[in-house]
C-alpha atoms as a PDB file:
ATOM      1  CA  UNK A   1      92.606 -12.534  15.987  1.00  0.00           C
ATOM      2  CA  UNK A   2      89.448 -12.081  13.961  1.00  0.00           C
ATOM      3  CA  UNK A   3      92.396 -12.186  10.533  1.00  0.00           C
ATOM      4  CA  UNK A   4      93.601 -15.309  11.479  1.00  0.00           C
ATOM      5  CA  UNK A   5      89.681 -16.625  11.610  1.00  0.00           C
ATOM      6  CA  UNK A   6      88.998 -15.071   8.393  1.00  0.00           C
ATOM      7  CA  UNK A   7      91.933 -16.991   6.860  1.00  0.00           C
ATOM      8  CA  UNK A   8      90.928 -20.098   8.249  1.00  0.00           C
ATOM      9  CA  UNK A   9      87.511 -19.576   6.945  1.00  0.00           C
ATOM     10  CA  UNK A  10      89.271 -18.514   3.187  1.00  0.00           C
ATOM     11  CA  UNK A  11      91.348 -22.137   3.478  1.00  0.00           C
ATOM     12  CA  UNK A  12      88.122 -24.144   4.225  1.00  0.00           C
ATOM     13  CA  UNK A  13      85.908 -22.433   1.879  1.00  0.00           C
ATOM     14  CA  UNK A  14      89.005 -23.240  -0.717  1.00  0.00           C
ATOM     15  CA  UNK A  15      89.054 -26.834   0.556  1.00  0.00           C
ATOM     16  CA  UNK A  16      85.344 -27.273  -0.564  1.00  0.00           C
ATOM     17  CA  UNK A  17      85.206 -25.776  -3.526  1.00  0.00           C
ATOM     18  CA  UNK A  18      88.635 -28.185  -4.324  1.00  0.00           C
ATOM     19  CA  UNK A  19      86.772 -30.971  -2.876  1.00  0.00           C
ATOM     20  CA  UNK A  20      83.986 -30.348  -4.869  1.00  0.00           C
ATOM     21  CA  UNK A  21      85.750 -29.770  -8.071  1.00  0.00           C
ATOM     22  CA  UNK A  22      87.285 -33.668  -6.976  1.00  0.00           C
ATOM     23  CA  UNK A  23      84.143 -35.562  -6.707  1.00  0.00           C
ATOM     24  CA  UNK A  24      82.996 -33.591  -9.658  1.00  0.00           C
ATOM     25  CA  UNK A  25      86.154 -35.425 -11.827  1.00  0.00           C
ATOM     26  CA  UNK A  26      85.586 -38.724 -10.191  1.00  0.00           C
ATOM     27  CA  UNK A  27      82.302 -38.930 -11.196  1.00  0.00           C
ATOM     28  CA  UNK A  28      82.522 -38.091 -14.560  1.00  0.00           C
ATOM     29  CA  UNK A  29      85.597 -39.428 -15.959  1.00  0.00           C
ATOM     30  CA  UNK A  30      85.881 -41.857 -18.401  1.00  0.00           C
ATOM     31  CA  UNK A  31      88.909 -44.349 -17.291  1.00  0.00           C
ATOM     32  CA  UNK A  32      88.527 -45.885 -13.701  1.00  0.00           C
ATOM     33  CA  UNK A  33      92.026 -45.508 -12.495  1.00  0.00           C
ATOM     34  CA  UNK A  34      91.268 -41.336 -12.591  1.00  0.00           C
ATOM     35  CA  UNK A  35      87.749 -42.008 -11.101  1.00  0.00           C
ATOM     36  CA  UNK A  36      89.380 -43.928  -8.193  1.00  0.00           C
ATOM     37  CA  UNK A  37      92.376 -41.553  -7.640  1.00  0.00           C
ATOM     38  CA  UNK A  38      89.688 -38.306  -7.583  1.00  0.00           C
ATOM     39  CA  UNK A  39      87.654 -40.271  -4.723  1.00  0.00           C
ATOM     40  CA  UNK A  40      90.904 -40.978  -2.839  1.00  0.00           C
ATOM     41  CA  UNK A  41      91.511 -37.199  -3.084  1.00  0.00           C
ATOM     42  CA  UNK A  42      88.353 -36.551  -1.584  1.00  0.00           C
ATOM     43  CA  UNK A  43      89.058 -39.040   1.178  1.00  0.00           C
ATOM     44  CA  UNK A  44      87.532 -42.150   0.163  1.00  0.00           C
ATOM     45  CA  UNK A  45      89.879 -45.192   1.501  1.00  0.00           C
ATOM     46  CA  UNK A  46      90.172 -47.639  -1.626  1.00  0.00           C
ATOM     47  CA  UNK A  47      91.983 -50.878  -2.150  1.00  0.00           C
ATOM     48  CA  UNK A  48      94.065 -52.021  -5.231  1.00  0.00           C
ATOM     49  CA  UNK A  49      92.737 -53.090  -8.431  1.00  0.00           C
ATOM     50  CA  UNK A  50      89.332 -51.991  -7.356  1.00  0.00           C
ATOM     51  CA  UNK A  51      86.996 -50.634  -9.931  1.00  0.00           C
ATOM     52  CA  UNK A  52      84.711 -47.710  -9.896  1.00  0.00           C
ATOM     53  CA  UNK A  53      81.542 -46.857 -12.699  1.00  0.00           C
ATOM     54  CA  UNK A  54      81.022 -43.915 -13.928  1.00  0.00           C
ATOM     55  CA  UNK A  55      78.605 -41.556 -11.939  1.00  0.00           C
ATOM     56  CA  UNK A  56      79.400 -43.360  -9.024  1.00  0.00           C
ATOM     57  CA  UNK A  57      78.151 -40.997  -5.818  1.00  0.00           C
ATOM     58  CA  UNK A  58      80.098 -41.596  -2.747  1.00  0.00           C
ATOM     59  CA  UNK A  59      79.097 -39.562   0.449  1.00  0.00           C
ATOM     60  CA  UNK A  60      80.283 -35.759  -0.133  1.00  0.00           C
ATOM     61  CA  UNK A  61      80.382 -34.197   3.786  1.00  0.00           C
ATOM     62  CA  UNK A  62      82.042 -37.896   4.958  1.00  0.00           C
ATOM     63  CA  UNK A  63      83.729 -39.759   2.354  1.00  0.00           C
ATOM     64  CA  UNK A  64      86.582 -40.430   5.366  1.00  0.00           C
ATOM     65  CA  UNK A  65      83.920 -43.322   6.491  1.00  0.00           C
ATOM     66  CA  UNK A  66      83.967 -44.960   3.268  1.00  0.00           C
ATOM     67  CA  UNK A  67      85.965 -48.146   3.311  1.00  0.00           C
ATOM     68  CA  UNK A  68      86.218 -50.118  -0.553  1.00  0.00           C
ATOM     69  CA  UNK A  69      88.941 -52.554  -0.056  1.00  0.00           C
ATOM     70  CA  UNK A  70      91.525 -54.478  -2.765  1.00  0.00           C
ATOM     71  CA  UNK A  71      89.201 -55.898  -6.182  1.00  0.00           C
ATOM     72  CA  UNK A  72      86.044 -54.494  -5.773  1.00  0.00           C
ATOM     73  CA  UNK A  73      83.926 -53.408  -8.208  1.00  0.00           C
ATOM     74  CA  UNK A  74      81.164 -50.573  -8.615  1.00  0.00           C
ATOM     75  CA  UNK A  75      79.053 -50.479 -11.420  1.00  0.00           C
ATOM     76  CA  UNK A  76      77.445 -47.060 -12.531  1.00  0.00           C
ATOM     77  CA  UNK A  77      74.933 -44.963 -10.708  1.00  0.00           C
ATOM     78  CA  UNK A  78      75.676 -46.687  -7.479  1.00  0.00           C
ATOM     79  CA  UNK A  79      75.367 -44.096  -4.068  1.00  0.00           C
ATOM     80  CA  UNK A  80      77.204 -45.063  -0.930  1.00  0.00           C
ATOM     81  CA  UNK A  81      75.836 -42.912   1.588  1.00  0.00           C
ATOM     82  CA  UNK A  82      77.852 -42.636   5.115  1.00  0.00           C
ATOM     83  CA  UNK A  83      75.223 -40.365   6.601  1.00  0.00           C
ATOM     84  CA  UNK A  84      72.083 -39.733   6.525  1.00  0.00           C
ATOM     85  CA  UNK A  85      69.542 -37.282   8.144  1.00  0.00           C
ATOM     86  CA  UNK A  86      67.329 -34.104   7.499  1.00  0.00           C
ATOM     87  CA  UNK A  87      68.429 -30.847   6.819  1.00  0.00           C
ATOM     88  CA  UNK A  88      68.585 -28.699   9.884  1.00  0.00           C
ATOM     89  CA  UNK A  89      65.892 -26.909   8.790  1.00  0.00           C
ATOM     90  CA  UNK A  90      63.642 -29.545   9.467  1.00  0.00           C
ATOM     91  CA  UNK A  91      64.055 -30.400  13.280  1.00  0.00           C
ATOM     92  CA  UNK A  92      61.433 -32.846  13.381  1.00  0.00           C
ATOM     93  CA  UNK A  93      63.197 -35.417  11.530  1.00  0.00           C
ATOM     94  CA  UNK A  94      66.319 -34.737  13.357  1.00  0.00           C
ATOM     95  CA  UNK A  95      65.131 -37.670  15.795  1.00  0.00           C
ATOM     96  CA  UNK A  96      66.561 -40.166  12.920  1.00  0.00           C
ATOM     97  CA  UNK A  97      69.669 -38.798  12.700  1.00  0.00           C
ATOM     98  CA  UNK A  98      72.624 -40.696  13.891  1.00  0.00           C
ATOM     99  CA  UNK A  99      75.759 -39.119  12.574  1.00  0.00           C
ATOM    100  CA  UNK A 100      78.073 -40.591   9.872  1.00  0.00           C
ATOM    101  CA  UNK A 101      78.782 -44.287  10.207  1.00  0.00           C
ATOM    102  CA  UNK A 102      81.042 -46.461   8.329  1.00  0.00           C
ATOM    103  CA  UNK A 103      80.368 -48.129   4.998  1.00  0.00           C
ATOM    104  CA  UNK A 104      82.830 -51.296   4.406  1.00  0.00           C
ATOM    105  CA  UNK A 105      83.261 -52.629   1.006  1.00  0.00           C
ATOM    106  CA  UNK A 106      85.371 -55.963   1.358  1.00  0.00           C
ATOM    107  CA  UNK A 107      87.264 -57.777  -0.724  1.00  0.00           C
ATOM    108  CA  UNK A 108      86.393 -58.835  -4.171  1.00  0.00           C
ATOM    109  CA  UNK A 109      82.844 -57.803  -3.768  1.00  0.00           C
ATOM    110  CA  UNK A 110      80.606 -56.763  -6.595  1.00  0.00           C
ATOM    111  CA  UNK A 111      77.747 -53.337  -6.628  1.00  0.00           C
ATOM    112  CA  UNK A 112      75.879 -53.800  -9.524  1.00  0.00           C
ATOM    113  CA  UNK A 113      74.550 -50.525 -11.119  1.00  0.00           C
ATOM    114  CA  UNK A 114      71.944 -48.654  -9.379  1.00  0.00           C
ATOM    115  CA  UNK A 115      72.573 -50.283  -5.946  1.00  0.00           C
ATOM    116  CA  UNK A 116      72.382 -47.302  -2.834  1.00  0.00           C
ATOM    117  CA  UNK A 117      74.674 -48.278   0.059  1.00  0.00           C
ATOM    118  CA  UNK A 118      72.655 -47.099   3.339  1.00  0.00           C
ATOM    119  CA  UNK A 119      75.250 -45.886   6.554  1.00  0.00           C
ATOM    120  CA  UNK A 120      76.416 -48.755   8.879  1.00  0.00           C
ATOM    121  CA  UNK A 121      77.144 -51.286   6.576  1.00  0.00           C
ATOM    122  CA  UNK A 122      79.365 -53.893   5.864  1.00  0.00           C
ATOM    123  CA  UNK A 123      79.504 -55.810   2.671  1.00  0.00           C
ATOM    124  CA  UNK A 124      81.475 -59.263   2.947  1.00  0.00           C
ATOM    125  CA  UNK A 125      84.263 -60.350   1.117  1.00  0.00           C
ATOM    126  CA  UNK A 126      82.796 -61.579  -2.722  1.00  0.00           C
ATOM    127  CA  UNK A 127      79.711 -61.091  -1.887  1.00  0.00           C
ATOM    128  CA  UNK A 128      77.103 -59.709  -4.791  1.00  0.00           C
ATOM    129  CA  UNK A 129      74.739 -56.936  -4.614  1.00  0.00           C
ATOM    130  CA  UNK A 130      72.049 -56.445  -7.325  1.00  0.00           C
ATOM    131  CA  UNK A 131      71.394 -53.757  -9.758  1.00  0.00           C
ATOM    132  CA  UNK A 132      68.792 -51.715  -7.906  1.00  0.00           C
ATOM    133  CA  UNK A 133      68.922 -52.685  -4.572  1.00  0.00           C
ATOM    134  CA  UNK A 134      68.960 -50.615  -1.533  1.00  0.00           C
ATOM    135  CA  UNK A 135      71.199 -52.356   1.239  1.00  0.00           C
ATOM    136  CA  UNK A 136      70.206 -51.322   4.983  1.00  0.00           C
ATOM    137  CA  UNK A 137      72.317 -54.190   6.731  1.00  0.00           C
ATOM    138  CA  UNK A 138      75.492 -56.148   6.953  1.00  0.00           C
ATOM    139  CA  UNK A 139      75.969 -58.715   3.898  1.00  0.00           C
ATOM    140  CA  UNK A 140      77.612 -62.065   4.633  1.00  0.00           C
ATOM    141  CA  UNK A 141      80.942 -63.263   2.848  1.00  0.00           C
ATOM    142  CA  UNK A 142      79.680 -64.715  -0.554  1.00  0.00           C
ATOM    143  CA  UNK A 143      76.457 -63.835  -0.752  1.00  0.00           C
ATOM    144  CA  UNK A 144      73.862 -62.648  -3.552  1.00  0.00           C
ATOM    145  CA  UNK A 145      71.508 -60.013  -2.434  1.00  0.00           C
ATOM    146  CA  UNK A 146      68.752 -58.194  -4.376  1.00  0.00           C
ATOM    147  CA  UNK A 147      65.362 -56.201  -3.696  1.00  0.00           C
ATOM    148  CA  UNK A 148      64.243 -53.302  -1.832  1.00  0.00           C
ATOM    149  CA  UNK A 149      65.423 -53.918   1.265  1.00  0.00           C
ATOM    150  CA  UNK A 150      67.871 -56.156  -0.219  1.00  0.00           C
ATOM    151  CA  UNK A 151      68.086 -59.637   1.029  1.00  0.00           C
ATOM    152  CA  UNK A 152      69.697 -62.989   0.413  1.00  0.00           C
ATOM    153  CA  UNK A 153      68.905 -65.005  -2.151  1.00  0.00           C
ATOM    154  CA  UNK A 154      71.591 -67.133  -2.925  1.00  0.00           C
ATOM    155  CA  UNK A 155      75.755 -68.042  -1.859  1.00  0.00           C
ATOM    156  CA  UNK A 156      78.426 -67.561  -4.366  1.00  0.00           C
ATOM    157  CA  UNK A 157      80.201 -70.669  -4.457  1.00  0.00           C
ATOM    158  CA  UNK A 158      84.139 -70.030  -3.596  1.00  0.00           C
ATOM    159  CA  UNK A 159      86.722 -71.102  -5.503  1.00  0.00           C
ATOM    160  CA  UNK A 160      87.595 -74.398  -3.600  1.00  0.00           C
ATOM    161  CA  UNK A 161      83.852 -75.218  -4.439  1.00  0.00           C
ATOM    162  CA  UNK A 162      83.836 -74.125  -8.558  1.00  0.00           C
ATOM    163  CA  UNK A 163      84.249 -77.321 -10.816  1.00  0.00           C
END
């Protein structure tokens, strides 16, 4: 009995380290399509044709609640963060803690570089986040948001609407 734990314990500790050694490659590469497939390895669900930066930090302990769906694109130095909370050293500010929660990237929508993607988000379909801004709520389809919390300050017009 207490083999068969130890040999579990060998195949996660070798699961880590190769998870590690994943998000590692995907965030230094230099072509996209090998950024994307590393973050996939690691367990990041991501769309078709969708573009990620360089130095891109997705959540390492829960990239399973990471969404990015078909077109999107993520500029450098972006974080998407699908948990958050102290370390369990510091009980006090365990009161905050709620677990992992989904991030959702839709469709065609745009992180500019910098941007930190807080837990329990959604980000609607073409919508535009700023280079910089910290996003602590749900964006609307076609929207521009910017600042620190960001917030709305404009509609992308749709393609119906372009002249």
């Amino acid at each position: 009995m207490k083999s068969g734990a130890r040999l579990s314990m060998r195949k996660m500790k070798s699961w880590k380290l190769g998870s590690r050694i994943f998000r590692i490659f995907a965030w230094l590469l230099p072509y996209s399509p090998l950024r994307v497939f590393f973050h996939k390895l690691c367990g990041v669900k991501i769309g078709q044709g969708a573009y990620v930066g360089n130095f891109v930090l997705m959540d390492g302990q829960y990239p399973e609640y990471i969404i990015i769906e078909d077109e999107t694109s993520i500029a450098p130095f972006t974080m998407i963060l699908a948990h958050s909370g102290a370390s369990p050293f510091h009980q006090r500010f365990n009161l905050y803690h709620k677990g992992p929660q989904r991030v959702h990237i839709k469709k065609g929508a745009w992180i500019a570089a910098g941007a930190i993607i807080l837990p329990n988000v959604v980000i609607g379909e073409g919508a535009i986040v700023a280079a910089g801004s910290v996003v602590t709520s749900d964006i609307p389809d076609y929207t521009v948001v910017a600042g620190i919390p960001a917030k709305q300050i404009k509609e992308v017009p749709q393609k119906s609407e372009a002249k």
